[in-house]
C-alpha atoms as a PDB file:
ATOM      1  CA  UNK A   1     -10.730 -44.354 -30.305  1.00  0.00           C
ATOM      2  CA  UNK A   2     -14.799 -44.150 -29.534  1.00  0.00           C
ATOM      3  CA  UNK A   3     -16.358 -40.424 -29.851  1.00  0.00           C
ATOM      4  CA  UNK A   4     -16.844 -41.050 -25.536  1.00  0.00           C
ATOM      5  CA  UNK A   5     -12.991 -41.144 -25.349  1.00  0.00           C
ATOM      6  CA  UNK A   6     -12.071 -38.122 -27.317  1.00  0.00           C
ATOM      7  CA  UNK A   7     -15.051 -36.597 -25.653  1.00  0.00           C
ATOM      8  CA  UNK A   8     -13.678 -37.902 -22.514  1.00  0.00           C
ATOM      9  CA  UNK A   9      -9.840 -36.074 -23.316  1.00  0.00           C
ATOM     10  CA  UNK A  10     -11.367 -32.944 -24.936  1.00  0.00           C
ATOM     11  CA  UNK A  11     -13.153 -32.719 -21.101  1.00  0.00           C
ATOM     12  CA  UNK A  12      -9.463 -33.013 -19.322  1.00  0.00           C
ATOM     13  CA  UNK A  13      -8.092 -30.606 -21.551  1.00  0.00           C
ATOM     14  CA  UNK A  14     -10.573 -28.095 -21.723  1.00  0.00           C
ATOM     15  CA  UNK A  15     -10.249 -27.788 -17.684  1.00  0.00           C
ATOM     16  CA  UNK A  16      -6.786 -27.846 -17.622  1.00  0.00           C
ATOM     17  CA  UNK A  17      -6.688 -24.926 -19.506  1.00  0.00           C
ATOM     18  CA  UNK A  18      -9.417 -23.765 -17.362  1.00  0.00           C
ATOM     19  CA  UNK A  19      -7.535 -23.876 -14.005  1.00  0.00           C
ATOM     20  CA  UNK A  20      -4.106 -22.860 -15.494  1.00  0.00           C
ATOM     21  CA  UNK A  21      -6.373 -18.962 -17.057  1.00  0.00           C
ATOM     22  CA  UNK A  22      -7.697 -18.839 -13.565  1.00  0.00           C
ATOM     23  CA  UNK A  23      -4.763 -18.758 -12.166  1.00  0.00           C
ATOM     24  CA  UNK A  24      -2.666 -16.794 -14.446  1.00  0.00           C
ATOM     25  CA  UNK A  25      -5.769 -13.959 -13.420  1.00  0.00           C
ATOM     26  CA  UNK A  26      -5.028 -14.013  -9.996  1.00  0.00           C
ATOM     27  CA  UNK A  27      -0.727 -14.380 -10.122  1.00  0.00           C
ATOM     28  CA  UNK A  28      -0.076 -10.762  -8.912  1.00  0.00           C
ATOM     29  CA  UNK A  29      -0.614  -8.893  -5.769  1.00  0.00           C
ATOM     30  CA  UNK A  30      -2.835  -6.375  -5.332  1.00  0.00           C
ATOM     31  CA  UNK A  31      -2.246  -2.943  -3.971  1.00  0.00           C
ATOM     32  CA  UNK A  32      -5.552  -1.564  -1.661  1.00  0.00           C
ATOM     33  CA  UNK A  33      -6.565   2.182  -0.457  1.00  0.00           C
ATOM     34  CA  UNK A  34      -8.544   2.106   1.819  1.00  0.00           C
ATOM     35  CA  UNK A  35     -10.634   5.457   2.472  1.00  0.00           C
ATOM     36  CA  UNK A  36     -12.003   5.983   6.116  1.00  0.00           C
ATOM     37  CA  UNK A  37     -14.405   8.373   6.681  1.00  0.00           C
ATOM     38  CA  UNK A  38     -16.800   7.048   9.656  1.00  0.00           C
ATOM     39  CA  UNK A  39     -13.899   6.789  12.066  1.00  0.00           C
ATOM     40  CA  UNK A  40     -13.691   2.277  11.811  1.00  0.00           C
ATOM     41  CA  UNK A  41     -10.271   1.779  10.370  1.00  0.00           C
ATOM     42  CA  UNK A  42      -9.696   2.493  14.129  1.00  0.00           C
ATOM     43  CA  UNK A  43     -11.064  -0.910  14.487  1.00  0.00           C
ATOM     44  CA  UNK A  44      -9.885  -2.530  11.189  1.00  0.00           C
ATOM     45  CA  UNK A  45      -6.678  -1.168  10.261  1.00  0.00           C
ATOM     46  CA  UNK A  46      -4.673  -4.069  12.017  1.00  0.00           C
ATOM     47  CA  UNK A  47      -6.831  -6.664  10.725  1.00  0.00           C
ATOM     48  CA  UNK A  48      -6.600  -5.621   7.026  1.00  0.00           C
ATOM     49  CA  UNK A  49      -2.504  -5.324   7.640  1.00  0.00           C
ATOM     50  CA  UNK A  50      -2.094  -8.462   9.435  1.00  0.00           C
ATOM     51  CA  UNK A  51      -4.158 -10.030   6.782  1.00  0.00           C
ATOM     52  CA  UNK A  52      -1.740  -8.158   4.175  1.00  0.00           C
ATOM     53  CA  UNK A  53       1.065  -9.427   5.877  1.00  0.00           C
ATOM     54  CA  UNK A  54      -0.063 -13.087   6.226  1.00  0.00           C
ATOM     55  CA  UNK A  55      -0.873 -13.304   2.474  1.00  0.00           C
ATOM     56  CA  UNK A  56       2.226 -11.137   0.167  1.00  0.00           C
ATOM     57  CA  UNK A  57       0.841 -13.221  -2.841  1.00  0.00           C
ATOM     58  CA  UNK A  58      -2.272 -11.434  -2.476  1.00  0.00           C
ATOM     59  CA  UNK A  59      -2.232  -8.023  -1.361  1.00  0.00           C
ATOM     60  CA  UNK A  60       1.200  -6.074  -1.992  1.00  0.00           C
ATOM     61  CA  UNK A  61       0.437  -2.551  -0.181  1.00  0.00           C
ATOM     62  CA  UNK A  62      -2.155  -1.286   2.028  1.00  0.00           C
ATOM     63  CA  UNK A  63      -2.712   2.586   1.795  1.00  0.00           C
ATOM     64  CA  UNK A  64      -4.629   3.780   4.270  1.00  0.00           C
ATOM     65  CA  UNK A  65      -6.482   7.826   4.184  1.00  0.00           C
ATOM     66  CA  UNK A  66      -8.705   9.494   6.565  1.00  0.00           C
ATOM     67  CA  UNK A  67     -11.367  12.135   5.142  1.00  0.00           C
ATOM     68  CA  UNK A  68     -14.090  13.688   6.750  1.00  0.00           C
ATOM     69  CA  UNK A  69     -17.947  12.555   4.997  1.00  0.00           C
ATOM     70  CA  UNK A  70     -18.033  15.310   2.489  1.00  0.00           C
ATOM     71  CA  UNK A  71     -14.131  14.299   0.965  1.00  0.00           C
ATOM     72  CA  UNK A  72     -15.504  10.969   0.643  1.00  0.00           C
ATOM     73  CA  UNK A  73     -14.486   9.763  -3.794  1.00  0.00           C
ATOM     74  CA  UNK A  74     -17.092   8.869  -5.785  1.00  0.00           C
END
């Protein structure tokens, strides 16, 4: 074997291993809270839950709070 064929393998391998970490990262579900405090989850809540429904292997639960401006975390 030439040095351009190992360095051609030690390529494949290294992104191989590459795709198969990125995806172990991303294997579970999330779980999202959501904190309203202007009043829009009105207009997003069934967006955010169809979109949890549509995709389980992403988001697992959806928790949803209202609090008026001075509640809000942070």
């Amino acid at each position: 074997m030439n040095t351009t064929t190992i360095a051609r393998r030690v390529r494949r391998i290294a992104l191989a291993l590459g795709f198969t970490l990125s995806a172990a990262a991303v294997a579970a579900p999330v779980s999202l809270n959501v904190v309203d405090v202007a009043g829009n989850l009105q207009l997003t809540q069934k967006a955010i839950e169809a979109f949890r429904d549509k995709n389980p292997n992403l988001v697992s639960t959806v928790t949803f709070t209202n609090a008026p401006a001075p509640q809000l975390p942070g």
